[in-house]
C-alpha atoms as a PDB file:
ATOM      1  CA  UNK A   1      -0.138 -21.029  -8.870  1.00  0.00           C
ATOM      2  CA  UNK A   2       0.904 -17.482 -10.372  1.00  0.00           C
ATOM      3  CA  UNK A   3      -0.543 -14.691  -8.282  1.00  0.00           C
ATOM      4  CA  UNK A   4      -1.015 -11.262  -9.826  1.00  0.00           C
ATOM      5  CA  UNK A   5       1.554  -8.451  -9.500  1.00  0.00           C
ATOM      6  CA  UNK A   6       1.245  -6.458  -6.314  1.00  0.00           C
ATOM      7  CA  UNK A   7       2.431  -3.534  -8.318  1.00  0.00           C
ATOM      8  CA  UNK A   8      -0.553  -3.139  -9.989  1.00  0.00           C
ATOM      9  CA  UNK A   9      -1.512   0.957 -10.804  1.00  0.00           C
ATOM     10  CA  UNK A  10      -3.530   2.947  -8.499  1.00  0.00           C
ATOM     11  CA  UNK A  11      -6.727   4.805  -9.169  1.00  0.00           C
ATOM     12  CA  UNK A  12      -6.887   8.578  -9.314  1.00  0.00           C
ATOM     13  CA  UNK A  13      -5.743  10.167  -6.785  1.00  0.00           C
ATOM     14  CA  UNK A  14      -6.756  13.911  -5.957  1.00  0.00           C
ATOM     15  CA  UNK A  15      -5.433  16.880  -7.517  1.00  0.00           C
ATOM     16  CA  UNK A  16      -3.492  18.185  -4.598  1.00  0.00           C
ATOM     17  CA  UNK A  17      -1.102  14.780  -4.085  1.00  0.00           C
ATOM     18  CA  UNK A  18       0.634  13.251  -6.801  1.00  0.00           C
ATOM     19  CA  UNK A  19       1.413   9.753  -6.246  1.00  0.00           C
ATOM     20  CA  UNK A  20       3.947   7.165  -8.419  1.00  0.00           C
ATOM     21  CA  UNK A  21       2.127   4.733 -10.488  1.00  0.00           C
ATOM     22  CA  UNK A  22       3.832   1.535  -8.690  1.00  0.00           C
ATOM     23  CA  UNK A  23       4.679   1.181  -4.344  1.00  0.00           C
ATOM     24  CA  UNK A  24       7.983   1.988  -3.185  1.00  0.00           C
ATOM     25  CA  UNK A  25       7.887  -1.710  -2.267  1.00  0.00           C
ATOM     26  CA  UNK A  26       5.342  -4.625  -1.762  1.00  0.00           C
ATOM     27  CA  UNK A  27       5.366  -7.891   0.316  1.00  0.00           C
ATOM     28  CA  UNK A  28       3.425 -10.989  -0.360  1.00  0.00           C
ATOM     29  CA  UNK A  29       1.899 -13.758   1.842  1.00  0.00           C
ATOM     30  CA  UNK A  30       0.210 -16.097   0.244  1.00  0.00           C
ATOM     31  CA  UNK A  31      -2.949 -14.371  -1.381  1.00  0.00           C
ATOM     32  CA  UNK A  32      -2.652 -11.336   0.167  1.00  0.00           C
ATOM     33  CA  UNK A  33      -0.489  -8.422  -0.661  1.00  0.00           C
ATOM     34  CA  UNK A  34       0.758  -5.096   1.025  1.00  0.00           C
ATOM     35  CA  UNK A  35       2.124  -1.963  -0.754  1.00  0.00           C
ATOM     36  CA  UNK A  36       3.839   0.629   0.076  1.00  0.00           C
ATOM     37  CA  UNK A  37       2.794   3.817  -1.571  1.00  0.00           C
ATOM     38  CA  UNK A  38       4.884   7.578  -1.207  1.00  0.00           C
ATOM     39  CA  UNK A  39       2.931  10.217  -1.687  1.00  0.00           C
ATOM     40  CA  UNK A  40       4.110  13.937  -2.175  1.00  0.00           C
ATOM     41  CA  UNK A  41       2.092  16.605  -0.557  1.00  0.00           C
ATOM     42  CA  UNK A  42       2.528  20.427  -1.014  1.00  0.00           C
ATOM     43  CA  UNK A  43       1.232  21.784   2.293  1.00  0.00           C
ATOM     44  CA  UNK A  44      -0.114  25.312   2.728  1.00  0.00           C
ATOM     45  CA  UNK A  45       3.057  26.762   4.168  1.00  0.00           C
ATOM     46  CA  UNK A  46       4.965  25.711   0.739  1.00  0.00           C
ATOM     47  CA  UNK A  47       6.480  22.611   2.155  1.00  0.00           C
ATOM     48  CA  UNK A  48       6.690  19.379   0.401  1.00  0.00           C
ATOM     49  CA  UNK A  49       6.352  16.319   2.692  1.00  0.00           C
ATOM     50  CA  UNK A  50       6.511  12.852   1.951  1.00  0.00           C
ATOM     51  CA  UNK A  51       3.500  10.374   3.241  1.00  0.00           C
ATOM     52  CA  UNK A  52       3.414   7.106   2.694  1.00  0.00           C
ATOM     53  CA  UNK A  53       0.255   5.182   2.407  1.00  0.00           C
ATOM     54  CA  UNK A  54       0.152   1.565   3.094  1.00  0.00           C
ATOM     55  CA  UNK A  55      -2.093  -0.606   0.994  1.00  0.00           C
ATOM     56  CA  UNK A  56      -3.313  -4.248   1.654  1.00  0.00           C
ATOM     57  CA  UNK A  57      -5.288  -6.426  -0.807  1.00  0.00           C
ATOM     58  CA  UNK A  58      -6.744 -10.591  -1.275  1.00  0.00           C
ATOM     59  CA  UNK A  59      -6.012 -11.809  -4.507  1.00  0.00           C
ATOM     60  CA  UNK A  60      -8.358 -14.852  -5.834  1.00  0.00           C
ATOM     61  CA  UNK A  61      -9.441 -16.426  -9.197  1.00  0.00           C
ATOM     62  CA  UNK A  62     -12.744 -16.962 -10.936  1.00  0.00           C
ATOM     63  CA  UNK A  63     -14.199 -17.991 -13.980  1.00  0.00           C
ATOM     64  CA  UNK A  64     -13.335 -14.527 -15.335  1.00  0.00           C
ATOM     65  CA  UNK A  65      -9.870 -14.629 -13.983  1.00  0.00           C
ATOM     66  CA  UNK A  66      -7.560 -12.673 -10.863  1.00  0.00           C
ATOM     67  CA  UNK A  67      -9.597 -10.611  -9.194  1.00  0.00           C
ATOM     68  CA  UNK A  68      -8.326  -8.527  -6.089  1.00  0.00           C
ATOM     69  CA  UNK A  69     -10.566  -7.413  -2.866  1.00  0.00           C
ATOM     70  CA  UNK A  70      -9.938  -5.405   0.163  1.00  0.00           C
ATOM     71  CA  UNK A  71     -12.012  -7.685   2.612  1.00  0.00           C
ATOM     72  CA  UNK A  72     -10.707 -10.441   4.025  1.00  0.00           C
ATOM     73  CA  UNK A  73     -11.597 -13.810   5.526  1.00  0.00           C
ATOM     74  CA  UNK A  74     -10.525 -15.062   9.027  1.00  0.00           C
ATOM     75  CA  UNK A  75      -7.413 -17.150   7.904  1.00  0.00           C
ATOM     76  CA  UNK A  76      -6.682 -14.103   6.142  1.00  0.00           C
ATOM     77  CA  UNK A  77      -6.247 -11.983   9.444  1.00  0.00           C
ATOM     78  CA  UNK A  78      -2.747 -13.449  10.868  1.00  0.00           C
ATOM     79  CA  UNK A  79      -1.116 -13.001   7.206  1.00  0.00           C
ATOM     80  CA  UNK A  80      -2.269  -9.760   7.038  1.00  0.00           C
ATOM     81  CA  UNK A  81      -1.020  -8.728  10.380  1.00  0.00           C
ATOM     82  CA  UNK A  82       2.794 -10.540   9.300  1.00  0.00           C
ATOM     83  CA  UNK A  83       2.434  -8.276   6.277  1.00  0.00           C
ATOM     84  CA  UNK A  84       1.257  -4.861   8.068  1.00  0.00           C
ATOM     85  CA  UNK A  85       4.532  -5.675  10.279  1.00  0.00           C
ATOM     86  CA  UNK A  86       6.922  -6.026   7.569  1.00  0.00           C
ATOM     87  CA  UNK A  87       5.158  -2.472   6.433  1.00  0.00           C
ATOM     88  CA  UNK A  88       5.848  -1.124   9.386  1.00  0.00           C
ATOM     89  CA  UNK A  89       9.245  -2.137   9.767  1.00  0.00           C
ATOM     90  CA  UNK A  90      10.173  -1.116   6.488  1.00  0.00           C
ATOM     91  CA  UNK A  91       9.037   2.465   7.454  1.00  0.00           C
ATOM     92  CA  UNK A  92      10.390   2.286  10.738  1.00  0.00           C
ATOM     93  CA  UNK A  93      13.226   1.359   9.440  1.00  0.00           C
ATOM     94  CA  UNK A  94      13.679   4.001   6.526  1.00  0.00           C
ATOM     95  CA  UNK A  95      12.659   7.018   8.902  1.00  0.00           C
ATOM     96  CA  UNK A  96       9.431   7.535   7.803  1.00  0.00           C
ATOM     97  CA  UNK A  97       6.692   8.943   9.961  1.00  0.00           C
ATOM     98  CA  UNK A  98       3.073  10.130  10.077  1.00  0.00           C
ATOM     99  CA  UNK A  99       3.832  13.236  11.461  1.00  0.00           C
ATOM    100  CA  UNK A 100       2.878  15.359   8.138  1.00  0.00           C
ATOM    101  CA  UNK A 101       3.162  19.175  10.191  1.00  0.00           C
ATOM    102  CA  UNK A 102      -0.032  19.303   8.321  1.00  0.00           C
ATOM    103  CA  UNK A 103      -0.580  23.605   8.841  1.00  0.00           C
END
């Protein structure tokens, strides 16, 4: 069974980030998905930082077709914490960190 593209666009984001159109990278575990979003961020001092947002979504099919939610269900829990791992390796791994030196 074909699941969906994690790669799917984002909504709008607000005026003051700009954000790529597709995750840096995405792992998939069954149904569920995680993506790895960069965003840019001008902060007030003038400096551009890098934050990276991690996204994690349950794909699933109906009448109407693939549909994609943010809940989950218990057997979703253990996948989704293999998948927030791999996230957080991959940013581990590639430097990143949380600490914006938001002004």
């Amino acid at each position: 069974m074909a699941l969906p593209s994690p790669t799917a666009e984002r909504p709008a984001e607000k005026s003051d980030a700009t954000s790529p159109a597709k995750p840096t990278i995405a792992f998939q575990y069954g149904s569920l998905s995680a993506a790895i979003f960069a965003d840019k961020v001008k902060l007030q001092s003038g400096k551009t930082v890098t934050i990276c947002h991690v996204s994690l979504r349950r794909s699933y099919k109906t009448d109407a077709g693939w549909q994609t939610s943010q809940s989950l269900r218990m057997s979703d829990l253990l996948p989704a914490a293999y998948l927030m791992a791999r996230c957080f390796a991959h940013l581990a791994e590639a430097g990143a960190s949380d600490e914006d030196e938001r002004d």
